[in-house]
C-alpha atoms as a PDB file:
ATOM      1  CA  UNK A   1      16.578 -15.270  -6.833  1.00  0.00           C
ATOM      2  CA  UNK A   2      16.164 -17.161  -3.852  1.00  0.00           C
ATOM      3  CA  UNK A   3      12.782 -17.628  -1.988  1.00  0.00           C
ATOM      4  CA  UNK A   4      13.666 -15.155   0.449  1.00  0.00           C
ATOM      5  CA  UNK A   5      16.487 -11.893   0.186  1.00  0.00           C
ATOM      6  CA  UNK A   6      17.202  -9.282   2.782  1.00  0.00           C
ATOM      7  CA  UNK A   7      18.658  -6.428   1.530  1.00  0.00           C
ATOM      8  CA  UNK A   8      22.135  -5.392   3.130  1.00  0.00           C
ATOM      9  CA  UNK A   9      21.819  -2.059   3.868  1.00  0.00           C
ATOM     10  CA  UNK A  10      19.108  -0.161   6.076  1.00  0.00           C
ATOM     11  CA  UNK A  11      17.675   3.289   5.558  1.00  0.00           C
ATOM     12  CA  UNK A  12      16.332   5.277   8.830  1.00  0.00           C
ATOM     13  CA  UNK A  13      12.609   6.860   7.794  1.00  0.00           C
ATOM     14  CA  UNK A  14       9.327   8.083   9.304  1.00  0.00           C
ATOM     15  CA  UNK A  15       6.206   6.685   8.851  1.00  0.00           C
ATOM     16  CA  UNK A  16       2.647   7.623   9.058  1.00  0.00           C
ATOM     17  CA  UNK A  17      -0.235   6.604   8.641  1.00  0.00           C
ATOM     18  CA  UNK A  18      -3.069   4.662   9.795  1.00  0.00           C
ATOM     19  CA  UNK A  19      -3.112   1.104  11.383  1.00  0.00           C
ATOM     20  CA  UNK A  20      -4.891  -1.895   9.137  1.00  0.00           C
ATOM     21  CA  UNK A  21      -6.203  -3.767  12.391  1.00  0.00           C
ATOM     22  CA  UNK A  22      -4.916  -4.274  16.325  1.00  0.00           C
ATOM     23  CA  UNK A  23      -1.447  -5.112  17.306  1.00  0.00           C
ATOM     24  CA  UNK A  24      -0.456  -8.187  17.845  1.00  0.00           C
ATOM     25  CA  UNK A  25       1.999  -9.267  20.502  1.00  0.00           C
ATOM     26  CA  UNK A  26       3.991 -12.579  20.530  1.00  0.00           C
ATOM     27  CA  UNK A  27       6.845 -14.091  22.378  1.00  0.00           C
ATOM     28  CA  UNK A  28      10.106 -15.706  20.905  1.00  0.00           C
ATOM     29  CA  UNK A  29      11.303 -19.226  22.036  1.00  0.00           C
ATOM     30  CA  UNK A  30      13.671 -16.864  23.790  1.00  0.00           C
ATOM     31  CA  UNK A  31      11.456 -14.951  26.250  1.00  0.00           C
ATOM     32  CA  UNK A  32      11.782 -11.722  24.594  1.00  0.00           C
ATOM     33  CA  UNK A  33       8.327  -9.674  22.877  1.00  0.00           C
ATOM     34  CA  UNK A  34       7.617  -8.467  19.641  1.00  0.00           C
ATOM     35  CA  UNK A  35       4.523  -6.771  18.728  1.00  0.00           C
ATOM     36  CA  UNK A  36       3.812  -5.909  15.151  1.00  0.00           C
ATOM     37  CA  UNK A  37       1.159  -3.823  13.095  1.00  0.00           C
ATOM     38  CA  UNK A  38       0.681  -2.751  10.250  1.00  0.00           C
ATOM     39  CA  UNK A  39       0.409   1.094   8.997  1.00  0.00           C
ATOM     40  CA  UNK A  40      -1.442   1.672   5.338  1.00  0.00           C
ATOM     41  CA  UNK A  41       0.356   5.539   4.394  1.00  0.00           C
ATOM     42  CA  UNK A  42      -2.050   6.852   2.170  1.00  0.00           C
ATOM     43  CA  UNK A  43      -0.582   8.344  -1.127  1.00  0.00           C
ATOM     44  CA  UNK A  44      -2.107  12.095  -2.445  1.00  0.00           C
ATOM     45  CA  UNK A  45      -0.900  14.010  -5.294  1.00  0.00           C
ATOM     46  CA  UNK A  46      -2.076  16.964  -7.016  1.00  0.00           C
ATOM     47  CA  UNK A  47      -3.766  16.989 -10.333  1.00  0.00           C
ATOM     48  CA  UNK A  48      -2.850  19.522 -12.214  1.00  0.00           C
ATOM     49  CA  UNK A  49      -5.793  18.916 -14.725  1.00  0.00           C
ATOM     50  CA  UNK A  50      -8.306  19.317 -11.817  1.00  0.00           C
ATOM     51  CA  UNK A  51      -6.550  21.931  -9.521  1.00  0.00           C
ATOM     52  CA  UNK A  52      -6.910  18.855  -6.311  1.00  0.00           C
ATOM     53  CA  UNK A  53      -4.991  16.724  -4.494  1.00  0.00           C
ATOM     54  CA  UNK A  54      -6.493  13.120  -5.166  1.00  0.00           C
ATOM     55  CA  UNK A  55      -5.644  10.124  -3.419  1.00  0.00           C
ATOM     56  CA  UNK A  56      -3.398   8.033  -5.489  1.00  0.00           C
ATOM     57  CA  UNK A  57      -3.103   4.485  -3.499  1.00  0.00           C
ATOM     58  CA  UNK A  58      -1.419   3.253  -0.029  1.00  0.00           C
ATOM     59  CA  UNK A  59       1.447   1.644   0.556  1.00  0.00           C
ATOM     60  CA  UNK A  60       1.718  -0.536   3.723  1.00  0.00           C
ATOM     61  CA  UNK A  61       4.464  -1.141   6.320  1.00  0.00           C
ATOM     62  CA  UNK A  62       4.852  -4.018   8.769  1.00  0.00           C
ATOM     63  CA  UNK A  63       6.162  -2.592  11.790  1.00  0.00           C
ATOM     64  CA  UNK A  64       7.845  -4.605  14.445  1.00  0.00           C
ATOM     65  CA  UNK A  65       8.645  -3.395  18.270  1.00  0.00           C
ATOM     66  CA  UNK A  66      10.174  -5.178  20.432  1.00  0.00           C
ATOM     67  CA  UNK A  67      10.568  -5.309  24.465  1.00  0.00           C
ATOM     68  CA  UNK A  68       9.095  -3.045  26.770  1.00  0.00           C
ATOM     69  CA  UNK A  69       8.078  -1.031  23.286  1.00  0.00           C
ATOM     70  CA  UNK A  70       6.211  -4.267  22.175  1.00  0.00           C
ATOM     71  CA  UNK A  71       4.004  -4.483  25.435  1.00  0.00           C
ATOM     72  CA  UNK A  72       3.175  -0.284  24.928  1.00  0.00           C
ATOM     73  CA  UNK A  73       2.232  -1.014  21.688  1.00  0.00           C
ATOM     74  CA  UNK A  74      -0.074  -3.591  22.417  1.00  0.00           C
ATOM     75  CA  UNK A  75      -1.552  -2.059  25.148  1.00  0.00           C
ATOM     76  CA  UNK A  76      -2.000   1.562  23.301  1.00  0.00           C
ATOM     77  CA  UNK A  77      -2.633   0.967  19.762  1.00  0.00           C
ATOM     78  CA  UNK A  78      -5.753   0.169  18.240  1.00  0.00           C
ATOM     79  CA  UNK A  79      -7.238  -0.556  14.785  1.00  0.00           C
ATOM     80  CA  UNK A  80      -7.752   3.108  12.579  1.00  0.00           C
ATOM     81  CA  UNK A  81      -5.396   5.330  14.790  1.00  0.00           C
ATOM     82  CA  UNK A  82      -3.208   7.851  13.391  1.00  0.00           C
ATOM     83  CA  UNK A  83       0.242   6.759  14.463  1.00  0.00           C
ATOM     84  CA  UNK A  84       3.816   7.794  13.491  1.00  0.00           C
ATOM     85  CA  UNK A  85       6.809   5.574  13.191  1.00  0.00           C
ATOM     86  CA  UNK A  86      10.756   5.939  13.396  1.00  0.00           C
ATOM     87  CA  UNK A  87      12.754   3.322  12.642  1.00  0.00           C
ATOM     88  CA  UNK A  88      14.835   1.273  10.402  1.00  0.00           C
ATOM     89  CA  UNK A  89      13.648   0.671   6.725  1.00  0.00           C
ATOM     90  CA  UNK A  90      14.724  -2.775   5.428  1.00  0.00           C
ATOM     91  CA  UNK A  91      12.668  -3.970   2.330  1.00  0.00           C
ATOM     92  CA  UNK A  92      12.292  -7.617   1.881  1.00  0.00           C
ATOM     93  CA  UNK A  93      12.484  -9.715  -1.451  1.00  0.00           C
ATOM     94  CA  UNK A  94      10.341 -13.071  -1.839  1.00  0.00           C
ATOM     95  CA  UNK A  95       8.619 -14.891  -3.835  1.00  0.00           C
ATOM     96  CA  UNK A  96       5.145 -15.348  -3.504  1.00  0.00           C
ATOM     97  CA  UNK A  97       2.948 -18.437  -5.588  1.00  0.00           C
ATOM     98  CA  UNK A  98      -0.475 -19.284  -5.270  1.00  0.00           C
ATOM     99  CA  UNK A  99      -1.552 -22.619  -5.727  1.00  0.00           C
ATOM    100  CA  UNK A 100      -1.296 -23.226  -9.747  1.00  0.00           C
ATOM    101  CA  UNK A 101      -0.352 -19.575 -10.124  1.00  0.00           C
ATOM    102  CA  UNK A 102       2.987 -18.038 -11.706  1.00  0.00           C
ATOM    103  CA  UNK A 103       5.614 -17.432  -9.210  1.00  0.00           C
ATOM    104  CA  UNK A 104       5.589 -13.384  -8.726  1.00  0.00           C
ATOM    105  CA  UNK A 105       8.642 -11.223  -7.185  1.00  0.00           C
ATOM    106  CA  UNK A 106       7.376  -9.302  -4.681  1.00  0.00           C
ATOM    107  CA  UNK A 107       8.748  -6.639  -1.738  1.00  0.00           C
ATOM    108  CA  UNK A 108       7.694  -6.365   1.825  1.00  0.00           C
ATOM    109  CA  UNK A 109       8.015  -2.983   3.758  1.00  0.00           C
ATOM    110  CA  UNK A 110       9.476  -3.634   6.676  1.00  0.00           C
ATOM    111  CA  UNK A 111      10.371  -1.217   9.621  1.00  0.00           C
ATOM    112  CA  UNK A 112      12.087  -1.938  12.745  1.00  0.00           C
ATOM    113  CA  UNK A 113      10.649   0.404  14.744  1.00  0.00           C
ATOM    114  CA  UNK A 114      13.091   2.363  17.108  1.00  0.00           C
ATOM    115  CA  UNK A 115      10.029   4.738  18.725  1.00  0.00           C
ATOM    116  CA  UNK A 116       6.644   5.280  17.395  1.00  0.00           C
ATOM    117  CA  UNK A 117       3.585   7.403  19.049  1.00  0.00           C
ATOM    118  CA  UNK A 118       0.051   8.481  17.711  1.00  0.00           C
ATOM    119  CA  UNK A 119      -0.917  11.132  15.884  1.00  0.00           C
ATOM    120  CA  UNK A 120      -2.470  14.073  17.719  1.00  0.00           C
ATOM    121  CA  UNK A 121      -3.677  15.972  15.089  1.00  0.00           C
ATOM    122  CA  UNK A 122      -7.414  14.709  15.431  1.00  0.00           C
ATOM    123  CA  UNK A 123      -7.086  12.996  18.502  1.00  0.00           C
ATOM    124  CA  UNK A 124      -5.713  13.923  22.081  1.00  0.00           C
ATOM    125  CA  UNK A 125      -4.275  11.360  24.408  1.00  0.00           C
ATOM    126  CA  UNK A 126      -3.367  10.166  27.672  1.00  0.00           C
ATOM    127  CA  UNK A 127      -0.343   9.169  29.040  1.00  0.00           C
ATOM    128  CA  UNK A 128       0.807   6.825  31.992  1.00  0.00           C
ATOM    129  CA  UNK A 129       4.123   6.380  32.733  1.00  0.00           C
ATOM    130  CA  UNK A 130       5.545   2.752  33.478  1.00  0.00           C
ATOM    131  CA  UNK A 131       7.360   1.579  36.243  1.00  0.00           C
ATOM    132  CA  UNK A 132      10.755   1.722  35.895  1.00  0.00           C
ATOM    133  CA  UNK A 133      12.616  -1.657  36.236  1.00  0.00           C
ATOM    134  CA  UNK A 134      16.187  -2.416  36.970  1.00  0.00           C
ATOM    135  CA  UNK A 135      17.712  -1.906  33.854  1.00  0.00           C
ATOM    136  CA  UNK A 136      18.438   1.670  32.524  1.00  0.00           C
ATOM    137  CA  UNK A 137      17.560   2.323  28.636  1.00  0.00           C
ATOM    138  CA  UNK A 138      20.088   3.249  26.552  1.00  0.00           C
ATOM    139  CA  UNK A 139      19.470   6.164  24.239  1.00  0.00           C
ATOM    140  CA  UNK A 140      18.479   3.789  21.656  1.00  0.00           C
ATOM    141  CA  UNK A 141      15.286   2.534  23.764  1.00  0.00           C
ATOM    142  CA  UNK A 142      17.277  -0.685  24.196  1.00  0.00           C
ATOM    143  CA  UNK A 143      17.376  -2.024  28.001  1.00  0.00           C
ATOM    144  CA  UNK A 144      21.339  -2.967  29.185  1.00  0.00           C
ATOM    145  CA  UNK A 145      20.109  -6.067  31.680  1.00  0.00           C
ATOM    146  CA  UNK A 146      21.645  -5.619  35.240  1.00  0.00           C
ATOM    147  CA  UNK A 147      22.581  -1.774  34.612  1.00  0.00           C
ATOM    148  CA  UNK A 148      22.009   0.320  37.237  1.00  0.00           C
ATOM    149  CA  UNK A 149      19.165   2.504  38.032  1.00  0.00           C
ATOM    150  CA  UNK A 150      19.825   6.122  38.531  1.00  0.00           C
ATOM    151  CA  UNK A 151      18.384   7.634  41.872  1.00  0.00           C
ATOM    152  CA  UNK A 152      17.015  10.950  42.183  1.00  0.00           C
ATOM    153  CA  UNK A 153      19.585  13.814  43.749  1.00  0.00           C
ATOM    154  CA  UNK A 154      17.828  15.584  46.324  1.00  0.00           C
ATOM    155  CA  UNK A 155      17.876  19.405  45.155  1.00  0.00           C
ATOM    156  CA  UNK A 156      20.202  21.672  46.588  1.00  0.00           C
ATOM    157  CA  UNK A 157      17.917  24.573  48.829  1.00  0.00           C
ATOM    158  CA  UNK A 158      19.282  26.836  45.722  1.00  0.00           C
ATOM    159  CA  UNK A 159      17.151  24.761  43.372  1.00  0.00           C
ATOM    160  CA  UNK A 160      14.250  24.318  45.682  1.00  0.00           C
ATOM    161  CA  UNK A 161      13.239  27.528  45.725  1.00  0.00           C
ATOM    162  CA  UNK A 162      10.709  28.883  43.347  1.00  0.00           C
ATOM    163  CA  UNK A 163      11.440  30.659  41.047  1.00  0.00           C
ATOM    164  CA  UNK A 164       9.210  32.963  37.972  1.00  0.00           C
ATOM    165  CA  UNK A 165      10.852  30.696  35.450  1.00  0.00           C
ATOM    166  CA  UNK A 166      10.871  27.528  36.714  1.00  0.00           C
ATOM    167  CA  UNK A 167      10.060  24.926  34.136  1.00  0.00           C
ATOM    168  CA  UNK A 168       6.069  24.288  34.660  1.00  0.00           C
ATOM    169  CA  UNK A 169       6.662  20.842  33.499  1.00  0.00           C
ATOM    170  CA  UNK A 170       8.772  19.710  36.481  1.00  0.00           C
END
């Protein structure tokens, strides 16, 4: 096995769980940002023996966002939140050997994260949209560079008017 072994295929999940410490946000040789975290998913299970669910371990995912997503991330997350992420599941094989220690096959959990958000079930939140740039997102959350911006249509007096069931979120 070689020192390092991406697996072919990639499976879509969900994951949540709690973040292990702050984002971190970096920029390739290329100019484009990547923030990545890590989220510890803690394991429960029931007992049968005891009638309880117990806690039965973690597993941990490093989660990378890139782009406008990236500078969100940064800017939002923090160390112990609740967050959720979607994304792409693609496990890496290495190797991993101490100094004087028996090489050991392991497997990273990796996620290329395609949108991600906190957890509001102890927690409430506040959100501020960005600015929108020059380049439309593409349903994806990926940014087409030079794409044009749609402009808002002016309602027609029709749609102007209020109405009892207008939608009260605008």
């Amino acid at each position: 096995m070689s020192k390092q072994e991406t697996v072919a295929a990639s499976i879509r999940t969900t994951v949540r769980g709690n973040l292990v410490a702050d984002p971190e946000l970096r920029t390739t040789p290329t100019g484009v940002q990547v923030c990545t975290f890590t989220v510890a998913e803690n394991i429960r299970k029931f007992d049968s023996a005891s009638g309880q669910h117990v806690d039965a371990g973690a597993v941990f995912y490093n989660v990378s966002v890139w782009r406008q997503q990236a500078v969100n991330a940064q800017e939002s997350l923090r160390k112990g939140m609740s967050v959720w992420v979607e994304g792409r599941f693609e496990p890496r094989a290495y190797i991993s050997q101490p100094d004087g220690q028996p090489a050991v096959a392991r497997v990273s959990n990796d996620v290329q994260a395609v949108t991600f958000g906190v957890c509001l079930d102890w927690a409430t939140a506040q959100v501020t949209r960005n600015p929108r740039h020059d380049a439309a997102p593409s349903p994806q959350g990926h940014v087409a560079q030079g794409a044009p911006v749609p402009q808002p249509v002016a309602p027609t007096p029709a749609q102007a008017a209020p109405s009892a069931r207008s939608d009260p979120w605008g």
